[in-house]
N, C-alpha and C. Protein backbone atom coordinates (compact mmCIF):
# COMPACT_ATOMS: atom_id res chain seq x y z
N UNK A 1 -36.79 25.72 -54.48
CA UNK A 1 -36.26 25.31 -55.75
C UNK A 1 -37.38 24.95 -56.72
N UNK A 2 -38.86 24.40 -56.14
CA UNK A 2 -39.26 23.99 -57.11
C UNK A 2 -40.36 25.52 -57.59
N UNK A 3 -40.01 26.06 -56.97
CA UNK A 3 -40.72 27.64 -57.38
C UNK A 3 -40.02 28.17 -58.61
N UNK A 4 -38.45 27.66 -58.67
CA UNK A 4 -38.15 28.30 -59.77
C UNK A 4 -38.57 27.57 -61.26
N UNK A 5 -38.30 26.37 -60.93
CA UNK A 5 -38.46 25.68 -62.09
C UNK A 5 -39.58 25.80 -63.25
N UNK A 6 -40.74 26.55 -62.62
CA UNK A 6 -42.16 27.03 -63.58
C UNK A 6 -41.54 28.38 -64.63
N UNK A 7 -40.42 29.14 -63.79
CA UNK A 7 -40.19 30.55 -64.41
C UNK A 7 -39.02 30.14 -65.46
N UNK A 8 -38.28 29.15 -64.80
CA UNK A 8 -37.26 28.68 -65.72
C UNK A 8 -38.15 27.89 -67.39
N UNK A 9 -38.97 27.41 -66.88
CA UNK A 9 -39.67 26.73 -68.30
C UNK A 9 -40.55 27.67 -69.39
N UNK A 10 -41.13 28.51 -68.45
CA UNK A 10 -41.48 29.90 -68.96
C UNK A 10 -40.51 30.82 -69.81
N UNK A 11 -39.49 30.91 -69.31
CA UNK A 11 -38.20 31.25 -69.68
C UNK A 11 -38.19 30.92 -71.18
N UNK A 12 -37.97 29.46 -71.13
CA UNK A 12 -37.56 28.63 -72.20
C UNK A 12 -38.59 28.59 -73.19
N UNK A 13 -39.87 28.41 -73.03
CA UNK A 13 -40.96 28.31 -73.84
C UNK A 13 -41.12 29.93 -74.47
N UNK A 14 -41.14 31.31 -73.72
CA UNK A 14 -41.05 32.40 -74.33
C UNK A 14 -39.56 32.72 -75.81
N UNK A 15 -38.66 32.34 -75.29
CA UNK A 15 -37.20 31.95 -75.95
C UNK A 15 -37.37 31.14 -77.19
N UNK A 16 -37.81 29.93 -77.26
CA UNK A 16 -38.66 29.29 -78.27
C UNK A 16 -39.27 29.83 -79.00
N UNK A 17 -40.26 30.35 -78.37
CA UNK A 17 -41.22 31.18 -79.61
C UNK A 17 -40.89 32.50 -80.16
N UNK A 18 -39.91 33.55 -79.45
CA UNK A 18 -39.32 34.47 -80.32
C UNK A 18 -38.28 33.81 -81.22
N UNK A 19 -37.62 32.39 -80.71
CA UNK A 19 -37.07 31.84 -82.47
C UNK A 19 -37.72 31.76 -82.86
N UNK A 20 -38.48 31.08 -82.89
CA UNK A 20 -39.53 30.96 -84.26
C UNK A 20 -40.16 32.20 -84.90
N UNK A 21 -40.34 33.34 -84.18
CA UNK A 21 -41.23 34.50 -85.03
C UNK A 21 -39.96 34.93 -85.71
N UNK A 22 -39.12 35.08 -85.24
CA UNK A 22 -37.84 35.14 -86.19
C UNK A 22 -37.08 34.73 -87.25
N UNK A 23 -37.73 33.47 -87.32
CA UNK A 23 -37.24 32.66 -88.14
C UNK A 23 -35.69 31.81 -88.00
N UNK A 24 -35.63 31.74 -86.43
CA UNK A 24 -34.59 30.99 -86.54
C UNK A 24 -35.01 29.77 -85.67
N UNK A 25 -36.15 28.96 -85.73
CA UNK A 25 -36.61 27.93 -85.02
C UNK A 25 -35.76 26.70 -85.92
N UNK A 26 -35.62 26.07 -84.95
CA UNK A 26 -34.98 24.52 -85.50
C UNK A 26 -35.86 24.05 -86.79
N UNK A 27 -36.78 24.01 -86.95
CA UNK A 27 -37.68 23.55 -88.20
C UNK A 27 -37.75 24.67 -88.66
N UNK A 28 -37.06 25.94 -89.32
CA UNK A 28 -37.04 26.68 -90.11
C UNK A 28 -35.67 26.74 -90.83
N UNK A 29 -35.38 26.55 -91.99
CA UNK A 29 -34.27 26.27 -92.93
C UNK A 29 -33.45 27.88 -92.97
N UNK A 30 -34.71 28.73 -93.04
CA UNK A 30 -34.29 29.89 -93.12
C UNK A 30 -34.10 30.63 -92.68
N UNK A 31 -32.71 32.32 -92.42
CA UNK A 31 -33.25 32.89 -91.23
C UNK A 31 -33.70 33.92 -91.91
N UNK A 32 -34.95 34.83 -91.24
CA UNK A 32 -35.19 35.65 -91.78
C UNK A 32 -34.93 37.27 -91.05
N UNK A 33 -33.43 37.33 -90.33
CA UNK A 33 -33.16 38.69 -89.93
C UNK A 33 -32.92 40.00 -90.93
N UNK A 34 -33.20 41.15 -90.48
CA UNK A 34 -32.66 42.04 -91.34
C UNK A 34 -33.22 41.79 -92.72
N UNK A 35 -32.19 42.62 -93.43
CA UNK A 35 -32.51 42.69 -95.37
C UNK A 35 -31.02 42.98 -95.61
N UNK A 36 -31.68 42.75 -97.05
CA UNK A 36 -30.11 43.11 -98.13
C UNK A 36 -29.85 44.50 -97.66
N UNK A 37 -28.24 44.20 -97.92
CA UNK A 37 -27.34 45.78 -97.61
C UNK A 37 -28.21 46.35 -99.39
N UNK A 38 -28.77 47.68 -99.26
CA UNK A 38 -28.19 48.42 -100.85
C UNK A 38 -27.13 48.58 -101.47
N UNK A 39 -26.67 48.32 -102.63
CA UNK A 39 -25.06 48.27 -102.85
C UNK A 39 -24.37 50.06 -102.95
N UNK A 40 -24.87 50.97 -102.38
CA UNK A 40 -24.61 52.10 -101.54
C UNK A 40 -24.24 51.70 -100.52
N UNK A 41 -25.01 51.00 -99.42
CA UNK A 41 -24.34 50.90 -98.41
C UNK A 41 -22.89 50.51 -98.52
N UNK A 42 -22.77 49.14 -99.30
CA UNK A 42 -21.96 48.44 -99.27
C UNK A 42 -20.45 49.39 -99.61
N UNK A 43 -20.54 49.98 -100.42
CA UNK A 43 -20.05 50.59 -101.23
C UNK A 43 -19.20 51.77 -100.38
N UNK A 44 -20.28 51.97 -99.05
CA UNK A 44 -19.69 52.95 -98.15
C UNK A 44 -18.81 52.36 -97.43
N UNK A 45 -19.19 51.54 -96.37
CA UNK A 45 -18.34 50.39 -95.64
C UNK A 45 -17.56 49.63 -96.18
N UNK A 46 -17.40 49.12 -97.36
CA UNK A 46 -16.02 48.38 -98.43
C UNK A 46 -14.99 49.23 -98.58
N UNK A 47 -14.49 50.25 -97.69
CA UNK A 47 -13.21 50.72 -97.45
C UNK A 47 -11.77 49.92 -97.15
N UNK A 48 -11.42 49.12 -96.98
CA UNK A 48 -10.19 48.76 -96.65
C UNK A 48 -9.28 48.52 -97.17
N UNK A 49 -8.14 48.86 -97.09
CA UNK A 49 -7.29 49.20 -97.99
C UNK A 49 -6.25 47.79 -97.33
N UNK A 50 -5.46 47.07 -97.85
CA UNK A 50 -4.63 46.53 -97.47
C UNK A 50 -2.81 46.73 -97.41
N UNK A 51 -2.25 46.28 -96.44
CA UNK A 51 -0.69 46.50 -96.81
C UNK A 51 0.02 46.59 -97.86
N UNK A 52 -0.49 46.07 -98.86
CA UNK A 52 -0.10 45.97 -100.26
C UNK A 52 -0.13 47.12 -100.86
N UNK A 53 -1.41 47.81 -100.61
CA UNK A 53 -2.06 48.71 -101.56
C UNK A 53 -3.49 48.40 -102.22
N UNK A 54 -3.43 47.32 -102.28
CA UNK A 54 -4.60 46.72 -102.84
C UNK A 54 -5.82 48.14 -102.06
N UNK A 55 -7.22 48.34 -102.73
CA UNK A 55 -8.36 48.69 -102.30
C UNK A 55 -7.76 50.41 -102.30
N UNK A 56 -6.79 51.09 -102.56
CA UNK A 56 -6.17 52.38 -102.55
C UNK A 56 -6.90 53.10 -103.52
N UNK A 57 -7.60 53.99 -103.40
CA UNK A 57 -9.15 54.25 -104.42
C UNK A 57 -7.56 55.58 -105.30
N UNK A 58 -8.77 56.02 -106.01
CA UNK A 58 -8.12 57.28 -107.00
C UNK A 58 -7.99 58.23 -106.16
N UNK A 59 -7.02 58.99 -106.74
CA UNK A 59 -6.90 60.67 -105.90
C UNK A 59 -5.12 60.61 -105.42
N UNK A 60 -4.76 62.10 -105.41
CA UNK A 60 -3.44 62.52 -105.09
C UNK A 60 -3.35 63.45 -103.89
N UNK A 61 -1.87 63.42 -103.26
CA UNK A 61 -2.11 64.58 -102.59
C UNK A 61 -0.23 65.17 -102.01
N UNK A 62 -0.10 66.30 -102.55
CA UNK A 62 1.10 66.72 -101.77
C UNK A 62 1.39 66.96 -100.35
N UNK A 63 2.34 66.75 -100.08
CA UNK A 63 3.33 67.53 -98.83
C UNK A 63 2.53 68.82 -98.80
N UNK A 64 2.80 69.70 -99.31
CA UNK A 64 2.49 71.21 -99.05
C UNK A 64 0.91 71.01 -98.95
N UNK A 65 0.25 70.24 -99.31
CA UNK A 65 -1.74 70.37 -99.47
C UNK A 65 -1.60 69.80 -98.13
N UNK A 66 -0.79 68.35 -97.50
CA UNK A 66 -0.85 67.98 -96.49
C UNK A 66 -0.39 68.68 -95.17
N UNK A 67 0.31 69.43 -95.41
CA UNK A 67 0.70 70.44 -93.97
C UNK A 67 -0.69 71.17 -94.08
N UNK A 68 -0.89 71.79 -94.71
CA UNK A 68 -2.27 72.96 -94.42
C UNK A 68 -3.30 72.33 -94.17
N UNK A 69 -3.45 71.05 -94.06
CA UNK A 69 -5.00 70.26 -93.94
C UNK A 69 -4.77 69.95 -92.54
N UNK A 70 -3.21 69.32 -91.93
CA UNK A 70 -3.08 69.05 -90.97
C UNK A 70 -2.94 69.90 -89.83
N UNK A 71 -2.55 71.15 -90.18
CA UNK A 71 -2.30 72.43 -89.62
C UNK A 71 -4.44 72.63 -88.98
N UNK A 72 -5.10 72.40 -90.13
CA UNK A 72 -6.71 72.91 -89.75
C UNK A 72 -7.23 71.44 -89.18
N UNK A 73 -7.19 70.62 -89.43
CA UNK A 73 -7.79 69.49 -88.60
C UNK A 73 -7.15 68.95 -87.94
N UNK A 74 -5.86 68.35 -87.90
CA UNK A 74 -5.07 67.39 -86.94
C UNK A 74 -3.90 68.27 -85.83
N UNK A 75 -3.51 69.21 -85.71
CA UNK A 75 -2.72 69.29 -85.33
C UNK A 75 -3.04 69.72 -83.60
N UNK A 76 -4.71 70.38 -83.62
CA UNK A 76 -5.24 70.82 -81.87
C UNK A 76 -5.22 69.29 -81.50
N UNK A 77 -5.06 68.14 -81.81
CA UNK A 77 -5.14 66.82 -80.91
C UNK A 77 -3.65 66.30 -81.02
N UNK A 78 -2.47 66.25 -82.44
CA UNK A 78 -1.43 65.97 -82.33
C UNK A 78 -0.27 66.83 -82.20
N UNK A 79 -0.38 67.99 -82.00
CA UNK A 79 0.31 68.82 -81.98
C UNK A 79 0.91 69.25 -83.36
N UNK A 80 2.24 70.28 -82.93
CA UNK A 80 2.64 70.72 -84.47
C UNK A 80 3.72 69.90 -85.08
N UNK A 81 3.52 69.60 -86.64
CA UNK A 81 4.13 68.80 -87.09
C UNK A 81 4.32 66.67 -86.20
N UNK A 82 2.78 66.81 -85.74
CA UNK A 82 2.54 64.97 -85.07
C UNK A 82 3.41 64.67 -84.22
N UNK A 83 3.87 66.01 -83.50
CA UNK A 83 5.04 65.36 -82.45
C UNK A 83 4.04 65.25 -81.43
N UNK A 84 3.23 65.30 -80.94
CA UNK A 84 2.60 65.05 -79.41
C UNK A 84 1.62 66.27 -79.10
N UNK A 85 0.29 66.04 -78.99
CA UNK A 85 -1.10 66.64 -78.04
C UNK A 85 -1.43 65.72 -77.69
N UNK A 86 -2.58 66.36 -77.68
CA UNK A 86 -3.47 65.35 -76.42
C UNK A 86 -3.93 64.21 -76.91
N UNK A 87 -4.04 63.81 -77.90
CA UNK A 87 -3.65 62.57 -78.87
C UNK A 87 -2.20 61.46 -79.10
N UNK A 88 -2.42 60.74 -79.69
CA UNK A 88 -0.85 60.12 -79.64
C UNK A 88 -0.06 60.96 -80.31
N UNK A 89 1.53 60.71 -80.24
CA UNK A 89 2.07 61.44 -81.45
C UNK A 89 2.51 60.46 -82.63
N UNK A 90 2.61 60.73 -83.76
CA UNK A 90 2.69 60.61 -85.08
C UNK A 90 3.65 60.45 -85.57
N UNK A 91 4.64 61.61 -85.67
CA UNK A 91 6.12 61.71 -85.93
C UNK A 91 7.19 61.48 -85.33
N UNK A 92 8.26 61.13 -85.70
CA UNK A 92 10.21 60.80 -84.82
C UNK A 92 10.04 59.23 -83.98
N UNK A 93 10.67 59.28 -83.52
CA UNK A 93 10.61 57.51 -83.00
C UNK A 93 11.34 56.97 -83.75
N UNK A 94 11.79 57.17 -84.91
CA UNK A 94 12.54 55.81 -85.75
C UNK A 94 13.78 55.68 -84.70
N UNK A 95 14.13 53.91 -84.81
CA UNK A 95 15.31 53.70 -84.38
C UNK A 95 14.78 53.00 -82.58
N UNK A 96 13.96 53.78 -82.03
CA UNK A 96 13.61 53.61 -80.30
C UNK A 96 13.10 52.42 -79.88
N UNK A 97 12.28 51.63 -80.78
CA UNK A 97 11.76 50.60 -80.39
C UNK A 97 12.39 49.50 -79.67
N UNK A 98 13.94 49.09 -80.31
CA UNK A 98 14.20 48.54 -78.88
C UNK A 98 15.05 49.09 -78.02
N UNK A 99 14.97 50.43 -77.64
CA UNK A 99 14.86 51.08 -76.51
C UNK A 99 14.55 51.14 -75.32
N UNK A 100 15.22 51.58 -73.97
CA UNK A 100 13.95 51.62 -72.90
C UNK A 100 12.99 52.33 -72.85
N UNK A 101 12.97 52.87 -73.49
CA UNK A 101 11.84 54.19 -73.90
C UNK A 101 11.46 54.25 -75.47
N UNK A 102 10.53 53.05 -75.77
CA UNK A 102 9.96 53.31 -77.14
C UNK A 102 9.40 54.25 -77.54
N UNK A 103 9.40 54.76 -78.53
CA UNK A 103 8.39 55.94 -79.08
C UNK A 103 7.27 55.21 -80.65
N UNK A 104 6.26 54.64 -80.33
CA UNK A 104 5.54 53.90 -81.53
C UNK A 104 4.58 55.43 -81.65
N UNK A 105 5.01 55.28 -83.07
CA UNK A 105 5.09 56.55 -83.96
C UNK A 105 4.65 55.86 -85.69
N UNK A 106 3.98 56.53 -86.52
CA UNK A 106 3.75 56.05 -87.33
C UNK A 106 5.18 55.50 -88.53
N UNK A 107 6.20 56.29 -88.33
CA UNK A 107 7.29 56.43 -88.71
C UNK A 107 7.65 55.25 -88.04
N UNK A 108 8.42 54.85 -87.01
CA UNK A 108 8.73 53.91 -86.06
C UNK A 108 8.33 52.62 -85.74
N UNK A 109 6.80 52.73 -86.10
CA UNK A 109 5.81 51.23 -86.03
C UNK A 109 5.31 50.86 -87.05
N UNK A 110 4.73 51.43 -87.52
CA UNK A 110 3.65 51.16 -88.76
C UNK A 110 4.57 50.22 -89.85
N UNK A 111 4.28 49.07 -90.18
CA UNK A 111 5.01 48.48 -91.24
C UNK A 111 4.47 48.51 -92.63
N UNK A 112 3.31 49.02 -92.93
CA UNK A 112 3.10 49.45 -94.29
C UNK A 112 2.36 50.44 -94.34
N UNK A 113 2.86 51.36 -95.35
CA UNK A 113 2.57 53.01 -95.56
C UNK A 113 0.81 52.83 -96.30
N UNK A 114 0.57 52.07 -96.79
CA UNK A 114 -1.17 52.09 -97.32
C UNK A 114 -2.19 51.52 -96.26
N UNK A 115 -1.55 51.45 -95.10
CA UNK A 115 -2.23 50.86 -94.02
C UNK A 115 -2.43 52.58 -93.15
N UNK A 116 -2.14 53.55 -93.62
CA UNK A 116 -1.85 54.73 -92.64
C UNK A 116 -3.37 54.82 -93.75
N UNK A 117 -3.35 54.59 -94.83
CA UNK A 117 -4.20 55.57 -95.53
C UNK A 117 -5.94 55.08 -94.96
N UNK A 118 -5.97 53.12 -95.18
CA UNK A 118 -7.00 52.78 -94.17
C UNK A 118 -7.32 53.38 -92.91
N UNK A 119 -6.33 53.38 -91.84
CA UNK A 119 -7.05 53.80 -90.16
C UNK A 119 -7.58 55.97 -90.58
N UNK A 120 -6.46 56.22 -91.51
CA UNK A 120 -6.63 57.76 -91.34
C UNK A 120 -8.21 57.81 -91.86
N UNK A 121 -8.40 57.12 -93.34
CA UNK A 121 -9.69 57.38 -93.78
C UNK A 121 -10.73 57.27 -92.99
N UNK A 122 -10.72 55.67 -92.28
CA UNK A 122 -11.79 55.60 -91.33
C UNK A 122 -12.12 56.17 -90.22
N UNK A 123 -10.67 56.56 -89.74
CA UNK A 123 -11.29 57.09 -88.17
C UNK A 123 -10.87 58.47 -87.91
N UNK A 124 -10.38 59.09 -89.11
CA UNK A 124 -9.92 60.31 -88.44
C UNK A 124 -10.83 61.65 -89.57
N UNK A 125 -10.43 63.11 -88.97
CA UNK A 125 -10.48 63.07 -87.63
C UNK A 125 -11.51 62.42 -86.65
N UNK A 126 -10.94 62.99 -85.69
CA UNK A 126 -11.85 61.86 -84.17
C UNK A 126 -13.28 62.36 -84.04
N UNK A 127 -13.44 64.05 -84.73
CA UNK A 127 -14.88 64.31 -84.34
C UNK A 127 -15.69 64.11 -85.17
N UNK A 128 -14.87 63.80 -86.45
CA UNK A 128 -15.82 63.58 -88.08
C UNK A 128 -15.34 62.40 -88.95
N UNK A 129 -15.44 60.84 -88.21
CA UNK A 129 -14.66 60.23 -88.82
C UNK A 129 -15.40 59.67 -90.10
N UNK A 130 -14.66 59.75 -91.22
CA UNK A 130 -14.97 59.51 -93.04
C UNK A 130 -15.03 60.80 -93.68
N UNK A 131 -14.40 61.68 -93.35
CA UNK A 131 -15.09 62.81 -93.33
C UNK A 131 -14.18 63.47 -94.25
N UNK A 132 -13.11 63.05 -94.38
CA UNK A 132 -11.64 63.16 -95.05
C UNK A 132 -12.11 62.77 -96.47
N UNK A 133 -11.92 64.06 -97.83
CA UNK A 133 -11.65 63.19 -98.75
C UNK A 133 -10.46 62.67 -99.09
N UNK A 134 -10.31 61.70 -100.58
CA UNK A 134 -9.35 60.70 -100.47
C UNK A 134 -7.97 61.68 -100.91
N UNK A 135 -8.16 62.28 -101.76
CA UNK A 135 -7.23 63.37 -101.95
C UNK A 135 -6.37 64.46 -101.04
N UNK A 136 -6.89 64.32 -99.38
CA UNK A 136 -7.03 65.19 -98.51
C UNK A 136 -5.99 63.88 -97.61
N UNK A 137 -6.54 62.54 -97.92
CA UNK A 137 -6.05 61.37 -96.73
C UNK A 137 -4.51 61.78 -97.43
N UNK A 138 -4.35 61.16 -99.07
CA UNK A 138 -3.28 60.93 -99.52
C UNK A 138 -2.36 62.42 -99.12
N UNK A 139 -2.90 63.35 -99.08
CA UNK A 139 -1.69 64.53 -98.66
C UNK A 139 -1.38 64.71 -97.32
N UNK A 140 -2.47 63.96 -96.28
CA UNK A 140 -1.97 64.24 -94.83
C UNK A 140 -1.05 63.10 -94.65
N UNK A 141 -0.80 61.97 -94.97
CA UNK A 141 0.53 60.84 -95.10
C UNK A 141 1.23 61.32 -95.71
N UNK A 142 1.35 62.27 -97.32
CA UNK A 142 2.63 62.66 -97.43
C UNK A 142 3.05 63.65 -96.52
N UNK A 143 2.82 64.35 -95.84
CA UNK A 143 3.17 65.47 -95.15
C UNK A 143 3.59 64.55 -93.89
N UNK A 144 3.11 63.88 -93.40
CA UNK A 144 3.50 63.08 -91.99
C UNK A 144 4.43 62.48 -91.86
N UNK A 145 4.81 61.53 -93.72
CA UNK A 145 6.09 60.61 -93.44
C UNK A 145 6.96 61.71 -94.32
N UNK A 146 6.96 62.95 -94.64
CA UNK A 146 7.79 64.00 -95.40
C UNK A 146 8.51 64.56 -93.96
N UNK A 147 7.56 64.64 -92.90
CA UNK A 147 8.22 65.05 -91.54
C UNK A 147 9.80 64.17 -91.01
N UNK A 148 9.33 62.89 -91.51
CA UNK A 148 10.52 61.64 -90.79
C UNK A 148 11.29 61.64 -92.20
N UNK A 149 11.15 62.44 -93.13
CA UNK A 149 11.97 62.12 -93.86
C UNK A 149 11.85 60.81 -94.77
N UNK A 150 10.83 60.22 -94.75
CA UNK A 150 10.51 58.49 -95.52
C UNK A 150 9.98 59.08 -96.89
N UNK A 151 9.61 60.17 -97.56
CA UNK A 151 9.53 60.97 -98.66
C UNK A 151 10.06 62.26 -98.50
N UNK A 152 10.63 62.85 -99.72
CA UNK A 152 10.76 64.02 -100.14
C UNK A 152 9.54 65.28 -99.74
N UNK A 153 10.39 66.36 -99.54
CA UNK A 153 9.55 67.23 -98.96
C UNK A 153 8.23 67.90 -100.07
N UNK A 154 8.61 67.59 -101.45
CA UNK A 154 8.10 67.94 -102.54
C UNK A 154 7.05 66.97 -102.86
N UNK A 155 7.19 65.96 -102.34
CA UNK A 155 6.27 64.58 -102.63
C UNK A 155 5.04 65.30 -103.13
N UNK A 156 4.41 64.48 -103.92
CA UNK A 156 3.00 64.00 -104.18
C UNK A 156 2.72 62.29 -104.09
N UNK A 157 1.86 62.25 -103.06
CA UNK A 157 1.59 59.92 -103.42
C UNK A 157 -0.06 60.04 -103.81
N UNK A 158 -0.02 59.03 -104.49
CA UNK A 158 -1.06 58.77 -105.08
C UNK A 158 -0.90 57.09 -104.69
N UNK A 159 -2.01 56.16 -104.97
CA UNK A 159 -2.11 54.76 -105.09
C UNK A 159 -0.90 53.99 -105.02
N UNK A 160 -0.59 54.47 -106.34
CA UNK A 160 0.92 53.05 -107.07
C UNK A 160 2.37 53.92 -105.91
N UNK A 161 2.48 54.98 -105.75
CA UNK A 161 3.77 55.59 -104.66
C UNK A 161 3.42 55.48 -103.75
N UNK A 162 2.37 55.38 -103.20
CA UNK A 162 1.85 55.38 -101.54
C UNK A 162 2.24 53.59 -101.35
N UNK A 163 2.07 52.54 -102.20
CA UNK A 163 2.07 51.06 -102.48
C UNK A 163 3.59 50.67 -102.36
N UNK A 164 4.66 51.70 -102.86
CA UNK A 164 5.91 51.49 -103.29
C UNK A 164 6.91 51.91 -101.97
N UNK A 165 5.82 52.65 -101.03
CA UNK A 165 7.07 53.11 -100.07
C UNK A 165 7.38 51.93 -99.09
N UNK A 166 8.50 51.97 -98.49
CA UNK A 166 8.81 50.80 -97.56
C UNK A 166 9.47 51.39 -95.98
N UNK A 167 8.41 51.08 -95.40
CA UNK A 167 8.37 52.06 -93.83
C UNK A 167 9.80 51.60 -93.53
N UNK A 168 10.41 52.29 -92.34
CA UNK A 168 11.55 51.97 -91.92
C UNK A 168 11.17 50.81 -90.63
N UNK A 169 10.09 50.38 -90.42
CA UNK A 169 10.17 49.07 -89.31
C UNK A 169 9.31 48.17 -90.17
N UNK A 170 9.62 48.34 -91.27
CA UNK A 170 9.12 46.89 -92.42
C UNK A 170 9.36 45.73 -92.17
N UNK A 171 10.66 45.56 -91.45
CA UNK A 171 11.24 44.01 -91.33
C UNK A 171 11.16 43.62 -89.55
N UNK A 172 10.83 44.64 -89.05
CA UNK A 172 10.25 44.78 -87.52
C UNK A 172 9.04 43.86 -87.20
N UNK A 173 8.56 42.99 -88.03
CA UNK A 173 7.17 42.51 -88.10
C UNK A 173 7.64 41.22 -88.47
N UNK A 174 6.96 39.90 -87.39
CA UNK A 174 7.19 38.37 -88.05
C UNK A 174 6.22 38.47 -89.28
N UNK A 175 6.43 37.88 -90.24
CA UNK A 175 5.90 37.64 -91.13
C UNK A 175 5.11 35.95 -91.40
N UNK A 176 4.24 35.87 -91.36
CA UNK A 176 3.58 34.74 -91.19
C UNK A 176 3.85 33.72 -92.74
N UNK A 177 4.34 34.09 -93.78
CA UNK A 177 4.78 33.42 -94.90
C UNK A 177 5.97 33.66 -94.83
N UNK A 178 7.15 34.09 -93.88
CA UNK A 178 8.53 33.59 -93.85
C UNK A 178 8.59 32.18 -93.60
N UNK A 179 9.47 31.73 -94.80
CA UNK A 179 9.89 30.46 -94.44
C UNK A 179 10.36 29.66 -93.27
N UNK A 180 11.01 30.70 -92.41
CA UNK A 180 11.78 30.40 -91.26
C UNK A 180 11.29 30.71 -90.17
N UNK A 181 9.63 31.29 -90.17
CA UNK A 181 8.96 31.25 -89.18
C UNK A 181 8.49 30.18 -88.75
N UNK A 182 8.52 29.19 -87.97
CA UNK A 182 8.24 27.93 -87.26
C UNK A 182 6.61 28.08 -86.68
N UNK A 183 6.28 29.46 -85.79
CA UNK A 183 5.03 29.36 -85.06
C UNK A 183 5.10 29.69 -83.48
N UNK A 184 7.12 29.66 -83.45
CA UNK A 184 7.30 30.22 -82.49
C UNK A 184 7.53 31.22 -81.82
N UNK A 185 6.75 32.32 -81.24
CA UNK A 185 6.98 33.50 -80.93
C UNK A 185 8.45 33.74 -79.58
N UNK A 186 8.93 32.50 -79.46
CA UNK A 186 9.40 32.67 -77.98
C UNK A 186 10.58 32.68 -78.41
N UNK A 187 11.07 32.56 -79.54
CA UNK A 187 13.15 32.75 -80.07
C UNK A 187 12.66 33.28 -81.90
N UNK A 188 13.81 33.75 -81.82
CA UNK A 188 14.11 34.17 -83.06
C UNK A 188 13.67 33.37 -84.46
């Protein structure tokens, strides 16, 4: 035991002094990791769009622009028309959730339609994710919820219509500013 105790202090005294070259030693006010983001960077990564709509940049996109985009990028992982590949599926499910056999489907789960436009922008597709322009995101959601029927087959959404639609499991979700939410997840 007392063999270790030299490596253990060694330990500690090496640990010490890379805080300090770092600038995060107890007698240093300041830290000095990293540098400023460029406001490019920032600018790249400040994507998020919220349930609201809020952060929903410019750009349009139809049903018909959205089948042909989804037809060339999404459909070898979700199949045709987001019913099921080797990916999750996308489309049908409304109604199943309390089912014995749920189907969580963007149609079915998702409780706000400008929240499809966040995960699609960022992560899809899976081999090129950001890779989507915004005009390209907004027509692969109309084409997806034009499938379930939650828009017209003619649709075009842009920002303020993509903001206005109201998923069909909207009220499927506790809401943390309902009045009548207590905190309790265990009853109604």
């Amino acid at each position: 035991m007392h063999k270790r105790l030299p490596a253990a202090g060694a330990i500690l005294a090496c640990g010490a002094a890379l805080l300090a070259y770092v600038g995060l030693a107890p007698s240093t006010s300041e830290v000095r990791l990293g540098r400023p983001a460029p406001p490019e960077v920032i600018r790249r990564i400040d994507i998020t769009v919220a349930g609201d709509g809020s952060g929903l940049p410019p750009g349009a996109g139809s049903v018909a622009e959205g089948k042909a985009i989804f037809q060339q990028k999404c459909s070898a992982c979700h199949g045709p028309a987001g019913s099921g590949g080797v990916a999750d599926r996308l489309t049908g499910g409304i109604g199943t959730l309390a089912t014995p056999k749920p189907i969580k489907t963007v149609a079915s789960y998702w409780p706000y339609a400008p929240s499809l436009f966040d995960y699609i922008r960022r992560a899809m597709p899976l081999t090129a994710p950001q890779s989507l322009k915004d005009d390209e995101v907004y027509a692969l959601i109309a084409y997806l919820l034009s499938v379930d029927g939650i828009v017209a087959a003619d649709a075009r959404l842009d920002a303020r219509r993509l903001a206005q639609i109201r998923m069909p499991n909207r009220a499927g979700f506790v809401s943390l500013e309902d009045k009548d939410f207590d905190g309790n997840l265990d009853h109604p």
